[in-house]
PDB file of N, CA and C in Angstrom:
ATOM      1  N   UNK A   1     -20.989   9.002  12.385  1.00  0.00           N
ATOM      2  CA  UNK A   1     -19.655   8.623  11.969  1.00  0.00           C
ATOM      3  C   UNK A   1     -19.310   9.372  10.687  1.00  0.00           C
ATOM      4  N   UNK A   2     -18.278   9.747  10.817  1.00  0.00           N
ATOM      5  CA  UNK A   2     -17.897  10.791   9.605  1.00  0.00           C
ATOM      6  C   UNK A   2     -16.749   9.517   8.759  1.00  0.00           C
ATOM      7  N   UNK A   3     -16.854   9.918   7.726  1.00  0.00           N
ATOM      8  CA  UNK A   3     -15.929   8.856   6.331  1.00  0.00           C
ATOM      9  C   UNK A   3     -15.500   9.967   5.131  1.00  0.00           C
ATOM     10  N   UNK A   4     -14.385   9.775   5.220  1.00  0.00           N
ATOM     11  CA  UNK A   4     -13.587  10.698   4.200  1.00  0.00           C
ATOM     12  C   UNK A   4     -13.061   9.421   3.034  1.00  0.00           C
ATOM     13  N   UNK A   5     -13.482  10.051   1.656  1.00  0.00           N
ATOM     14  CA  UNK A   5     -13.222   9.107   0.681  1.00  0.00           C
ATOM     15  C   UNK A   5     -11.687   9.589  -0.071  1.00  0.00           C
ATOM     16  N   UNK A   6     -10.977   8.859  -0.201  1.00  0.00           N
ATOM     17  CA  UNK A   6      -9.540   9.344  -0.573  1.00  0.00           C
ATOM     18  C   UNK A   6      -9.752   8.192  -2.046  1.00  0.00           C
ATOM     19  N   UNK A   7      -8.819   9.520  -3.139  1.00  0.00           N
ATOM     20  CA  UNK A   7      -8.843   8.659  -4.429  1.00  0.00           C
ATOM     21  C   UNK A   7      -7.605   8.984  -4.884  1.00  0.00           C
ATOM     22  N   UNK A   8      -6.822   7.539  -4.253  1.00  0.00           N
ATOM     23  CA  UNK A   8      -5.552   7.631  -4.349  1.00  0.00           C
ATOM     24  C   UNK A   8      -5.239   6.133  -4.987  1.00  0.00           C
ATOM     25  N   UNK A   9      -4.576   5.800  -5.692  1.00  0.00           N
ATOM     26  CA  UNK A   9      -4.177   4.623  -6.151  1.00  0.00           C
ATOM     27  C   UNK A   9      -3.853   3.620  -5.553  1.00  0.00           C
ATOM     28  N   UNK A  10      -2.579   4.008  -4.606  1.00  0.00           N
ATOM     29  CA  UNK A  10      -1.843   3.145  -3.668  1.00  0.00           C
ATOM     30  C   UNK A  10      -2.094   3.910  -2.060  1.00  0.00           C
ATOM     31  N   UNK A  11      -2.321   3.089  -1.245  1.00  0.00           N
ATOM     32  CA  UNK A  11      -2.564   3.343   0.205  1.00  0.00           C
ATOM     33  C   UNK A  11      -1.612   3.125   0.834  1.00  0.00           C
ATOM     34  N   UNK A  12      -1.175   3.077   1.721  1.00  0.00           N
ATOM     35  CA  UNK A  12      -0.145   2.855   3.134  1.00  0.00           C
ATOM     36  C   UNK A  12      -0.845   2.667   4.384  1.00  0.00           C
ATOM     37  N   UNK A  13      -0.924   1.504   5.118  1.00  0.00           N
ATOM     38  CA  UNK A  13      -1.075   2.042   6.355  1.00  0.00           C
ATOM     39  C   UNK A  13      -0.654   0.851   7.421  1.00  0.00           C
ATOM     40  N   UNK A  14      -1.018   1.219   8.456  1.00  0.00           N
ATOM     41  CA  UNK A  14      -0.593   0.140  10.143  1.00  0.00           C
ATOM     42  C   UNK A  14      -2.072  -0.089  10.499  1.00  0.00           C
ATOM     43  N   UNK A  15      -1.833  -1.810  10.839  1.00  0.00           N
ATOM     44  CA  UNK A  15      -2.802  -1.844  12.061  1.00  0.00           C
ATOM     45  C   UNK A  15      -2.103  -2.786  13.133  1.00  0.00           C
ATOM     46  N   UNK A  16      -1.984  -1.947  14.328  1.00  0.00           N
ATOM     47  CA  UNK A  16      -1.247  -2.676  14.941  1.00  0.00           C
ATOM     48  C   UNK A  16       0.770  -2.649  14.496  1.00  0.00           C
ATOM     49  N   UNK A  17       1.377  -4.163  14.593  1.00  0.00           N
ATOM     50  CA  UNK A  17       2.358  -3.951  14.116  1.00  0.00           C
ATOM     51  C   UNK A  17       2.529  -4.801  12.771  1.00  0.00           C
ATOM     52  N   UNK A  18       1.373  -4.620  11.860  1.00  0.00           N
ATOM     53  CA  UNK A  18       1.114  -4.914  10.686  1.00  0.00           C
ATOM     54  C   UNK A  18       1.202  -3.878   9.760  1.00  0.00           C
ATOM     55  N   UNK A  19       1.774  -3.909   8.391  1.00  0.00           N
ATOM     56  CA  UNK A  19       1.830  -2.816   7.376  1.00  0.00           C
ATOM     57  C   UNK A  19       1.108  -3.665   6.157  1.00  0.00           C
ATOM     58  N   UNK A  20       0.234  -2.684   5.815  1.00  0.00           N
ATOM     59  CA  UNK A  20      -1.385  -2.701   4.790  1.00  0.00           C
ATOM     60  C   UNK A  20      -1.000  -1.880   3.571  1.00  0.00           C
ATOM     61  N   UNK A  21      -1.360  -2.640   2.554  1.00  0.00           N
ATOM     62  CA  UNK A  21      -1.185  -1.757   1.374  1.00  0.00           C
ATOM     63  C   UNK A  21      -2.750  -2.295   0.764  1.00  0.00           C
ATOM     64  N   UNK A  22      -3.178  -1.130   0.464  1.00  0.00           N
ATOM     65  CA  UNK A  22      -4.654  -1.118  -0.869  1.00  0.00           C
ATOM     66  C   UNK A  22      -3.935  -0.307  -1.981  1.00  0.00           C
ATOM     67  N   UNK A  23      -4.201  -1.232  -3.236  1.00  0.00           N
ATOM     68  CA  UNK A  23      -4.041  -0.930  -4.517  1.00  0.00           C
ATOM     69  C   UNK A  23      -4.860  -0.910  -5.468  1.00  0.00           C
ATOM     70  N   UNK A  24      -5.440   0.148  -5.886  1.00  0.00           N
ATOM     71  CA  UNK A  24      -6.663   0.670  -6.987  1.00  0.00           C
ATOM     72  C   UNK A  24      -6.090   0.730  -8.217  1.00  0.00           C
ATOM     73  N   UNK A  25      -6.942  -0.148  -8.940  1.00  0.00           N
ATOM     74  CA  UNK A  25      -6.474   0.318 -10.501  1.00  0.00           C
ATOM     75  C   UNK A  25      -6.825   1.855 -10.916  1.00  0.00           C
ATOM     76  N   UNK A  26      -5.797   2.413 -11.410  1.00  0.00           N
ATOM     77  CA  UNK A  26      -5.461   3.541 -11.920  1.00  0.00           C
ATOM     78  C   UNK A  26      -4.206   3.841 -13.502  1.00  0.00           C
ATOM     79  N   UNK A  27      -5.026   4.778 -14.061  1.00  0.00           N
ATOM     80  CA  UNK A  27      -4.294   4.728 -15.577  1.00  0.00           C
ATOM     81  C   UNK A  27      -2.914   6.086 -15.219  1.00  0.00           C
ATOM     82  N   UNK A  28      -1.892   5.219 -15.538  1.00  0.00           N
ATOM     83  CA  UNK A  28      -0.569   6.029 -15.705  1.00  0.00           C
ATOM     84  C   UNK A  28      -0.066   6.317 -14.448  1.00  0.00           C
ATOM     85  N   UNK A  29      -0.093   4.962 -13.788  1.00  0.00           N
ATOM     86  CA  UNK A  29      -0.057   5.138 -11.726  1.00  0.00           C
ATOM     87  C   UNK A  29       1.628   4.506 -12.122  1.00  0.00           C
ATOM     88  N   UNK A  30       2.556   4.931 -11.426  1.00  0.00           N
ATOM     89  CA  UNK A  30       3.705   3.472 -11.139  1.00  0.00           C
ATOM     90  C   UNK A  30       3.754   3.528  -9.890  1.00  0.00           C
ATOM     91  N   UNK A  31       3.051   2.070  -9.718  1.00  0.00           N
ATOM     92  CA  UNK A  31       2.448   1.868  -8.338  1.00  0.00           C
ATOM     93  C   UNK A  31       3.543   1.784  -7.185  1.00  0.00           C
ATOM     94  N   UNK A  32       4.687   1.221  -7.697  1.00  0.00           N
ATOM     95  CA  UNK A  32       5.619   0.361  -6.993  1.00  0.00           C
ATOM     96  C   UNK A  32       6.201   2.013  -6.546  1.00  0.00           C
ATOM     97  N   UNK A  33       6.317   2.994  -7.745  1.00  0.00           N
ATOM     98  CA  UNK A  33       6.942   3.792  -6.706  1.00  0.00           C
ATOM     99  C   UNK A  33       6.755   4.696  -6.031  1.00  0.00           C
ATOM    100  N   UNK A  34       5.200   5.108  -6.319  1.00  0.00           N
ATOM    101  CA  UNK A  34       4.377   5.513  -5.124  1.00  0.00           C
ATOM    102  C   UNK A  34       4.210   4.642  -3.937  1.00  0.00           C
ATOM    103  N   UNK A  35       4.369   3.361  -4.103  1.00  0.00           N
ATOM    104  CA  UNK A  35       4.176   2.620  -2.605  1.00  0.00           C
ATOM    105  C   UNK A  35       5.661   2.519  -1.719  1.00  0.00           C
ATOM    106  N   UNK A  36       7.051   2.202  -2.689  1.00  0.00           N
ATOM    107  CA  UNK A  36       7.992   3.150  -2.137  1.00  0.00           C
ATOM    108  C   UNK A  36       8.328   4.281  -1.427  1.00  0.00           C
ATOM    109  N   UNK A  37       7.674   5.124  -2.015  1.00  0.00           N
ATOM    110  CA  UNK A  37       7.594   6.524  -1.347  1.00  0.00           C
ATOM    111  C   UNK A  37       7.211   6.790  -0.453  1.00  0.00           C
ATOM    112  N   UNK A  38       5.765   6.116  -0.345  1.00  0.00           N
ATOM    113  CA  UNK A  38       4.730   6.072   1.231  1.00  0.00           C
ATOM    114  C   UNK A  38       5.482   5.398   2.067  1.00  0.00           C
ATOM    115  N   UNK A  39       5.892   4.235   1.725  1.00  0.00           N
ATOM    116  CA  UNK A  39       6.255   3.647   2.635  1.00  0.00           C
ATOM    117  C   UNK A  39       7.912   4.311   3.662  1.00  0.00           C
ATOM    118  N   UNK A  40       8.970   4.632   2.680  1.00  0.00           N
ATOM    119  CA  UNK A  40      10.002   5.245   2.961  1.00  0.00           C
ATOM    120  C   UNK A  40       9.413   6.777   3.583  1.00  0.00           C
ATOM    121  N   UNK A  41       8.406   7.795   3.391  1.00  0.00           N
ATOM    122  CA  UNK A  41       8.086   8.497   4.129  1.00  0.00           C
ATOM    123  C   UNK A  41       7.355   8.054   5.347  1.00  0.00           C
ATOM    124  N   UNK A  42       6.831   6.823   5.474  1.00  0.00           N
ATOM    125  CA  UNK A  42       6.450   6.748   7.192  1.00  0.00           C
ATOM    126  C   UNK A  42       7.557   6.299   8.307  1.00  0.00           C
ATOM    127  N   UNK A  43       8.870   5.927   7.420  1.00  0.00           N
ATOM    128  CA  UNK A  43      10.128   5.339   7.823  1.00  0.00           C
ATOM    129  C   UNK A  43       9.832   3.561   8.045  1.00  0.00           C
ATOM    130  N   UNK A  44       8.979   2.926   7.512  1.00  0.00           N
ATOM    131  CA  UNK A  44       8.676   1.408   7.314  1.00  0.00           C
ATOM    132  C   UNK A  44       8.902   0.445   6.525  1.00  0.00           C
ATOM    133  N   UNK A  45       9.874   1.540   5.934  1.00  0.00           N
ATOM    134  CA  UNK A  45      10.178   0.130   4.158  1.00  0.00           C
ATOM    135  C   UNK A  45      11.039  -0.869   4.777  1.00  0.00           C
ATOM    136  N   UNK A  46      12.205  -1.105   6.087  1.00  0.00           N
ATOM    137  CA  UNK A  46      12.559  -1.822   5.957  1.00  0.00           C
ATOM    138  C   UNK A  46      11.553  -3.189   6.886  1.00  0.00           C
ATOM    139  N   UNK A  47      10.562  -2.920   7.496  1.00  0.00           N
ATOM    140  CA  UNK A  47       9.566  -3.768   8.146  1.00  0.00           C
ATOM    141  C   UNK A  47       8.712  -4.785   6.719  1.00  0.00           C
ATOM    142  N   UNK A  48       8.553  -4.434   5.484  1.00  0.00           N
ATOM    143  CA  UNK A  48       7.754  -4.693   4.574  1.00  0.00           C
ATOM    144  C   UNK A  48       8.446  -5.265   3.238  1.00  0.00           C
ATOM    145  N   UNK A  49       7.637  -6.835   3.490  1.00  0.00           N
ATOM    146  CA  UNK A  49       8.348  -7.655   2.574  1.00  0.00           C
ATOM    147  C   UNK A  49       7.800  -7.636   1.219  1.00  0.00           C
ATOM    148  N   UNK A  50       9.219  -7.320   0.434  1.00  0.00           N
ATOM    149  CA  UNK A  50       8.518  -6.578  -1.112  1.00  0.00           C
ATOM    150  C   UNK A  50       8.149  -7.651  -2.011  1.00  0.00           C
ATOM    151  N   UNK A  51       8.425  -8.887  -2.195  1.00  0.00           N
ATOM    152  CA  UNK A  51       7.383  -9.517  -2.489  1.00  0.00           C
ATOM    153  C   UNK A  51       6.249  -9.749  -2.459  1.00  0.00           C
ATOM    154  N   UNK A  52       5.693  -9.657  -1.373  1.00  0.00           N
ATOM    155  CA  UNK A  52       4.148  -9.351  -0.452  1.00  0.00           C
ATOM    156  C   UNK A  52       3.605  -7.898  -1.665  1.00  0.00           C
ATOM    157  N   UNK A  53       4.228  -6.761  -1.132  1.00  0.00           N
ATOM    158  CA  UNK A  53       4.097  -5.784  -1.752  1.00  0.00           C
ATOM    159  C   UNK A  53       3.892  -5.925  -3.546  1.00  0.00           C
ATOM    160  N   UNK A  54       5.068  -6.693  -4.121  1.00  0.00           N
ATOM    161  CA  UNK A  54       5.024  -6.759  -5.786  1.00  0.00           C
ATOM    162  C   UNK A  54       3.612  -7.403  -6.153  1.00  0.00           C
ATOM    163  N   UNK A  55       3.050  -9.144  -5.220  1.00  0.00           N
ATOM    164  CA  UNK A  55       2.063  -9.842  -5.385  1.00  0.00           C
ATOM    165  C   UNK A  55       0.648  -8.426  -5.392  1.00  0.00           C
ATOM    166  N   UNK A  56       0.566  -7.897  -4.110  1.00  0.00           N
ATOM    167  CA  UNK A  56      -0.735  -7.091  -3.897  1.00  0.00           C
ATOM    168  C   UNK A  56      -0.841  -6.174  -5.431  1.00  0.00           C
ATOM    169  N   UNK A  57       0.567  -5.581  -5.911  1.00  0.00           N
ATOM    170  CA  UNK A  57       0.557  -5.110  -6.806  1.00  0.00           C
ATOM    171  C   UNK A  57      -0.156  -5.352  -8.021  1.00  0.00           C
ATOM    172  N   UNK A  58       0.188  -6.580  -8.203  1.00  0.00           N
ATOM    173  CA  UNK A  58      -0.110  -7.364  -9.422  1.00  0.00           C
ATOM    174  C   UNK A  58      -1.396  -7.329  -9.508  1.00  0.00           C
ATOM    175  N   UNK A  59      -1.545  -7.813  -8.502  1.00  0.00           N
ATOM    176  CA  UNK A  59      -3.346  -7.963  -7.968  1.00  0.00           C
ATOM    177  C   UNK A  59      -3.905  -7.092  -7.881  1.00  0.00           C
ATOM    178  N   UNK A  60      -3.883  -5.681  -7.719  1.00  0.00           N
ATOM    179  CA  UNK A  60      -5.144  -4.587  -7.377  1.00  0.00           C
ATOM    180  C   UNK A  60      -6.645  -5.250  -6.974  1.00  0.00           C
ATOM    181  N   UNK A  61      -6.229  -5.716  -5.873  1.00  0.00           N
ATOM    182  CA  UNK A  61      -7.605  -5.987  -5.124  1.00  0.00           C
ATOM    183  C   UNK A  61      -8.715  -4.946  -4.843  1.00  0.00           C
ATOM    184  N   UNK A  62      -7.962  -3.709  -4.534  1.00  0.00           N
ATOM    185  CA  UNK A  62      -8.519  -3.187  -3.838  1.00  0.00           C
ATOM    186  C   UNK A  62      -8.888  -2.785  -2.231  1.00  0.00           C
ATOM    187  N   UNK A  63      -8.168  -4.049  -1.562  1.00  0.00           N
ATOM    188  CA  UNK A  63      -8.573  -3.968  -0.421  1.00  0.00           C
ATOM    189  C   UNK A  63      -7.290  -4.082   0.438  1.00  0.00           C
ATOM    190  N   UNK A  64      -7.605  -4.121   1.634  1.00  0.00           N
ATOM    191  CA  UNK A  64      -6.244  -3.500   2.614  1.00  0.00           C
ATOM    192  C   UNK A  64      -5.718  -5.216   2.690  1.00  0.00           C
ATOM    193  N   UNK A  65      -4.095  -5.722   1.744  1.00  0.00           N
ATOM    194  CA  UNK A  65      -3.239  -6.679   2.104  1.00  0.00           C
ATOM    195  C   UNK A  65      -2.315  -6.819   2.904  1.00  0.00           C
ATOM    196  N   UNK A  66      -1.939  -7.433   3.778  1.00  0.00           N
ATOM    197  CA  UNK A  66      -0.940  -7.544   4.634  1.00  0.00           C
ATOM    198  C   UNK A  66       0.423  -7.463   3.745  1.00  0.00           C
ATOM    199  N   UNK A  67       1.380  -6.861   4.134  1.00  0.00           N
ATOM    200  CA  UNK A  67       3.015  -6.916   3.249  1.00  0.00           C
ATOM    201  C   UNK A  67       3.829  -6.372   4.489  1.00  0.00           C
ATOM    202  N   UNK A  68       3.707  -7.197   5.741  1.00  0.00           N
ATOM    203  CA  UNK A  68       4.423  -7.132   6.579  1.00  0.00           C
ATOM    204  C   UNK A  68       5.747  -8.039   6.346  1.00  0.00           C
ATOM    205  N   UNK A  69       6.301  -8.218   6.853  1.00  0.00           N
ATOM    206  CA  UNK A  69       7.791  -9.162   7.348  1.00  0.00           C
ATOM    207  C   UNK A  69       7.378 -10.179   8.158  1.00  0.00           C
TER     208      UNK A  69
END
């Protein structure tokens, strides 16, 4: 099994008809509008409830949160 490590702050992704955001703490990131961006470039911002999105923010879990609709 091959694993590619990406060191990116904010993630984007689908599973299913779910939209996933992972958020890494990072110095001098503005998260919100890199996750904007991803998201408006996969054409999904209007599926993804930005509250969901602001909370994961806050939080930098780290790990993949649901911020579906």
């Amino acid at each position: 099994m091959k694993v590619t490590i990406v060191s990116q702050a904010v993630k984007i992704g689908t599973r299913g008809s779910r939209i996933l955001a992972e958020i890494h703490r990072s110095d001098g990131t503005d998260y919100l509008a890199e996750a904007l961006a991803l998201l408006q470039g996969q054409d999904i911002l209007e599926q993804v409830d930005l509250l969901k999105l602001k909370v994961a923010i806050y939080q930098k879990r780290g790990i993949p949160v649901d911020i579906s609709r």
